[in-house]
N, C-alpha and C. Protein backbone atom coordinates (compact mmCIF):
# COMPACT_ATOMS: atom_id res chain seq x y z
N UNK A 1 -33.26 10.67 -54.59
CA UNK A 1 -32.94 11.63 -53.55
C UNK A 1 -32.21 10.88 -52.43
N UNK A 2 -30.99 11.73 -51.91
CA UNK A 2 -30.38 11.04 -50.86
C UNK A 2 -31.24 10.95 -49.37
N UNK A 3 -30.82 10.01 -48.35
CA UNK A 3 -31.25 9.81 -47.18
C UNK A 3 -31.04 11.96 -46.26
N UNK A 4 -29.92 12.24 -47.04
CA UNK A 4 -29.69 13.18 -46.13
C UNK A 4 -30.59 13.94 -46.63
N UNK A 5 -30.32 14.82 -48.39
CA UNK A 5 -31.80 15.33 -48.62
C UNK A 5 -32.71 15.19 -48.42
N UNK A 6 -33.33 14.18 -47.76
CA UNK A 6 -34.98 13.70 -47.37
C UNK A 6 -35.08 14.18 -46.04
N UNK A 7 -33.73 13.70 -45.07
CA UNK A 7 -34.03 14.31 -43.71
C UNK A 7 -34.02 15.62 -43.82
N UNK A 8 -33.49 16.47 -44.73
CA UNK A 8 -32.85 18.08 -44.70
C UNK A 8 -34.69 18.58 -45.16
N UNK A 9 -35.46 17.92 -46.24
CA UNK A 9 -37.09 18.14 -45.81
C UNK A 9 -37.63 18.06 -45.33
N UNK A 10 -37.50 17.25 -44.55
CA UNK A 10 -38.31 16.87 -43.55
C UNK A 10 -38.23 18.04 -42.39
N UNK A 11 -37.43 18.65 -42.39
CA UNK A 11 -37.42 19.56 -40.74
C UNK A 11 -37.49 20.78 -41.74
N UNK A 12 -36.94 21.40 -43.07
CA UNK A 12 -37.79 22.19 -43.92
C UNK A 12 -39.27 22.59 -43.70
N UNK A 13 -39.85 21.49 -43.47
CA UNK A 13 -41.49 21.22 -43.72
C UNK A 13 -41.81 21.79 -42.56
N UNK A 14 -41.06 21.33 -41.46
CA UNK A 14 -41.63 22.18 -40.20
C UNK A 14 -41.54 24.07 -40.34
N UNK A 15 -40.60 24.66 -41.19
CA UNK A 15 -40.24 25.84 -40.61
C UNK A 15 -41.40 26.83 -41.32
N UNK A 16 -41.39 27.98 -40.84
CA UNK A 16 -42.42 29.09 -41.49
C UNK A 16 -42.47 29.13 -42.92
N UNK A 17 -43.14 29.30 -43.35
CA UNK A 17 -42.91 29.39 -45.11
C UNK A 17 -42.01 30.31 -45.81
N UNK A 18 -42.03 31.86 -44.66
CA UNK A 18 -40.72 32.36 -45.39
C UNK A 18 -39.41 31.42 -45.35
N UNK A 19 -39.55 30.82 -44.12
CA UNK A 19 -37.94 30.38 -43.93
C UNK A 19 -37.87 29.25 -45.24
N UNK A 20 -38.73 28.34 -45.70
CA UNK A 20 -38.90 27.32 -46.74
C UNK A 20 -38.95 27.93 -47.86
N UNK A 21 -39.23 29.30 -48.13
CA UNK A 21 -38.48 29.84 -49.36
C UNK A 21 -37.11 30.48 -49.45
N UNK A 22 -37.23 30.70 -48.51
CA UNK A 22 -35.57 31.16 -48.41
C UNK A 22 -34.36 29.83 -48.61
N UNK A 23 -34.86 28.79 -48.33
CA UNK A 23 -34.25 27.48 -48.66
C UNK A 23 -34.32 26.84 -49.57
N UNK A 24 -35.35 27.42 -50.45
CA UNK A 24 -35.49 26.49 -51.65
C UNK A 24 -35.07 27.45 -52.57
N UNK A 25 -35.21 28.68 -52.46
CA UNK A 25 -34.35 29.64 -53.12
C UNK A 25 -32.65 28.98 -53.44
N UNK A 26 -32.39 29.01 -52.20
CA UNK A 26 -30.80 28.54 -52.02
C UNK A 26 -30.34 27.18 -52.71
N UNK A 27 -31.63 26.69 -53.03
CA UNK A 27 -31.44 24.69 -53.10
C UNK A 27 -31.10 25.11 -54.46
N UNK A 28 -32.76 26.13 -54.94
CA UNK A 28 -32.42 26.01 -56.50
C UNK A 28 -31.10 26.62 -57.08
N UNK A 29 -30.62 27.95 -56.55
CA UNK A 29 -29.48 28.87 -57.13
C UNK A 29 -28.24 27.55 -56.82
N UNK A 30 -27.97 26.74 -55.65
CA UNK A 30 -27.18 25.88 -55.79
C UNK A 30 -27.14 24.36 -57.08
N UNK A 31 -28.81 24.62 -57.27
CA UNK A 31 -28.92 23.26 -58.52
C UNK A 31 -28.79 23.74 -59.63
N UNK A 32 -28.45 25.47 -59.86
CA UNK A 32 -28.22 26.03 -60.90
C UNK A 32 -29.24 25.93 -61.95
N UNK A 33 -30.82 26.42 -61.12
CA UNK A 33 -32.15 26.90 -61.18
C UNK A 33 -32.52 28.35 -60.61
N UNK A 34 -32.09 29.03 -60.36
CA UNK A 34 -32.18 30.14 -59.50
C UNK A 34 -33.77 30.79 -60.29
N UNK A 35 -34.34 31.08 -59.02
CA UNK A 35 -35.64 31.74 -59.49
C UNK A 35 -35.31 33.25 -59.84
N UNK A 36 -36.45 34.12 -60.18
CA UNK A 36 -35.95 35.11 -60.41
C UNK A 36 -35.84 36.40 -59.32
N UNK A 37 -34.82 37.06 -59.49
CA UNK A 37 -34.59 37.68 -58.30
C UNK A 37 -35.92 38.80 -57.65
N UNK A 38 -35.95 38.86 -56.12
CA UNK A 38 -37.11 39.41 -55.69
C UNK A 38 -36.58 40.61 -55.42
N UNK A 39 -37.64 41.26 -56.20
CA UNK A 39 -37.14 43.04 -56.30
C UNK A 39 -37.54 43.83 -54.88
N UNK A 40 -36.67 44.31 -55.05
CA UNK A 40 -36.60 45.43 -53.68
C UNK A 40 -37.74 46.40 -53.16
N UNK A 41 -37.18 47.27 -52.25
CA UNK A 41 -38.62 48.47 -51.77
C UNK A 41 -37.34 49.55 -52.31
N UNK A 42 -37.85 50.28 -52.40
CA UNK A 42 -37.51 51.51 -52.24
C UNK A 42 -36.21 51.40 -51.39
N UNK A 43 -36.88 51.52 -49.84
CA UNK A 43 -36.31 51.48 -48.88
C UNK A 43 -35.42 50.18 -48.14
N UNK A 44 -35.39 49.45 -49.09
CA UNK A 44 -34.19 48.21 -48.99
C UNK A 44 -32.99 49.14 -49.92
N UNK A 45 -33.48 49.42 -51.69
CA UNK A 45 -32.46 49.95 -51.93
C UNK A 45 -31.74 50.94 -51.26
N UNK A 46 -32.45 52.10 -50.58
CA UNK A 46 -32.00 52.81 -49.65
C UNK A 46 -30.58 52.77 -48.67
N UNK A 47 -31.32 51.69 -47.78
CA UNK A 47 -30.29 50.73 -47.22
C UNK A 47 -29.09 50.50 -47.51
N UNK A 48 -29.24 49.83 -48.93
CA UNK A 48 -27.64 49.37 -49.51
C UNK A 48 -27.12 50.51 -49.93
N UNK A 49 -27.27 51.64 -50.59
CA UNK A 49 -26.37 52.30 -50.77
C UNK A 49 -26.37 52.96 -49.62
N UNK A 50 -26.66 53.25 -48.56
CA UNK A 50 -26.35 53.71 -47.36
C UNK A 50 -25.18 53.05 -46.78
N UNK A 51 -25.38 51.95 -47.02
CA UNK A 51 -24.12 50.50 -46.30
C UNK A 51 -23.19 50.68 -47.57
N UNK A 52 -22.87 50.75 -48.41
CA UNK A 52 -21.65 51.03 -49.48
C UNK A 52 -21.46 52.33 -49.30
N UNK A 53 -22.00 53.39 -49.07
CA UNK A 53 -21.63 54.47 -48.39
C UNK A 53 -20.90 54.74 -47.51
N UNK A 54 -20.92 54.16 -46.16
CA UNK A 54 -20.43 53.85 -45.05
C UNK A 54 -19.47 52.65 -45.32
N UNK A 55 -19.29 51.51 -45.89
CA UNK A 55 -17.88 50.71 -46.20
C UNK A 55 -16.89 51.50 -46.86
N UNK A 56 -17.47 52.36 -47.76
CA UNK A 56 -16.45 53.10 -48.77
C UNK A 56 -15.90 53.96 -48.09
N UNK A 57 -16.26 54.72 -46.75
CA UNK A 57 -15.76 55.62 -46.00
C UNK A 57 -15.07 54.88 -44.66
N UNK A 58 -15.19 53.53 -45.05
CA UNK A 58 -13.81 52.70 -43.74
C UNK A 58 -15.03 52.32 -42.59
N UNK A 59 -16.36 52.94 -42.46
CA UNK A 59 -17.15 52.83 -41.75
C UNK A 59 -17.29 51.34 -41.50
N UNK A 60 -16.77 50.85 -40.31
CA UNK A 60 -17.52 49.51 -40.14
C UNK A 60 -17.79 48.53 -38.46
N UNK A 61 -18.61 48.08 -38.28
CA UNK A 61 -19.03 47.84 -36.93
C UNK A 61 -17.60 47.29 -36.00
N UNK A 62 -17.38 47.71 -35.05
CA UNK A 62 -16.16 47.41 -34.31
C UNK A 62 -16.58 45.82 -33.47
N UNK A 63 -15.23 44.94 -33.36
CA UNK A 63 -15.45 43.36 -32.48
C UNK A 63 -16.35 43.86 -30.96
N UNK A 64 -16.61 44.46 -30.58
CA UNK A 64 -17.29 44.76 -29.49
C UNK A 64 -18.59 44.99 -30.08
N UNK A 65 -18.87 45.77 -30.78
CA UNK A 65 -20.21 45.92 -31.47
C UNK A 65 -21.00 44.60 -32.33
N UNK A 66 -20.13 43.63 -32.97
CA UNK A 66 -20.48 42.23 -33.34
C UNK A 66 -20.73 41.41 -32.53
N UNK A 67 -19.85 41.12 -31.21
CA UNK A 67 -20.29 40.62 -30.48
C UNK A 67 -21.60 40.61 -29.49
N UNK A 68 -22.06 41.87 -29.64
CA UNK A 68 -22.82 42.36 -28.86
C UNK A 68 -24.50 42.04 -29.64
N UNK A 69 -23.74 42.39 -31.34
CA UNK A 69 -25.00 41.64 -31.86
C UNK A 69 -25.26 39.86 -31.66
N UNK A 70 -24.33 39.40 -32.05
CA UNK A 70 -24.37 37.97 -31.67
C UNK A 70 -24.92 37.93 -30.23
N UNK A 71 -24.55 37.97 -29.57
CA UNK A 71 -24.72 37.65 -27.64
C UNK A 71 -26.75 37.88 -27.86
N UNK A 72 -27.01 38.98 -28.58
CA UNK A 72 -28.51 39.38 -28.92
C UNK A 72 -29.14 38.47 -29.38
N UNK A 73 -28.77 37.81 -30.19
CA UNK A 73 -29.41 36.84 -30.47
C UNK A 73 -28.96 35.66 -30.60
N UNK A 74 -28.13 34.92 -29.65
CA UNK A 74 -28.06 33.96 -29.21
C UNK A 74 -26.95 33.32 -30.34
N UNK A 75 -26.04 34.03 -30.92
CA UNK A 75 -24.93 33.31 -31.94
C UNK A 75 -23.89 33.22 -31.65
């Protein structure tokens, strides 16, 4: 294991456990291990076709409205 992979665990180790699966998710689909995909609610699928709904109809958040999310949370 490289010096950088070791430091990139090391501050891993600190974060919440969702956030450390969400990263090791990513480690594995990048080591071309991908676990198996985590199935939805209902109401996630919901969601997405609501949002392909609204892209397919041109629907989409205006640079004032992105920014406004970013500025929210600090991006």
């Amino acid at each position: 294991m490289t010096k950088l992979f070791d430091q990139a665990i090391e501050v891993a180790r600190r974060l919440p456990p969702d956030s450390q699966d969400d990263i090791a998710r990513a480690v594995l689909a990048l080591a071309g291990d991908e676990p198996d995909p985590i199935p939805l609610t209902a109401e996630e699928r919901d969601a997405i076709a609501r949002s392909k709904a609204a892209a397919a109809r041109g629907e989409f958040a205006s640079d004032e409205q992105v920014r406004a999310v970013w500025a929210k949370h600090s991006l």
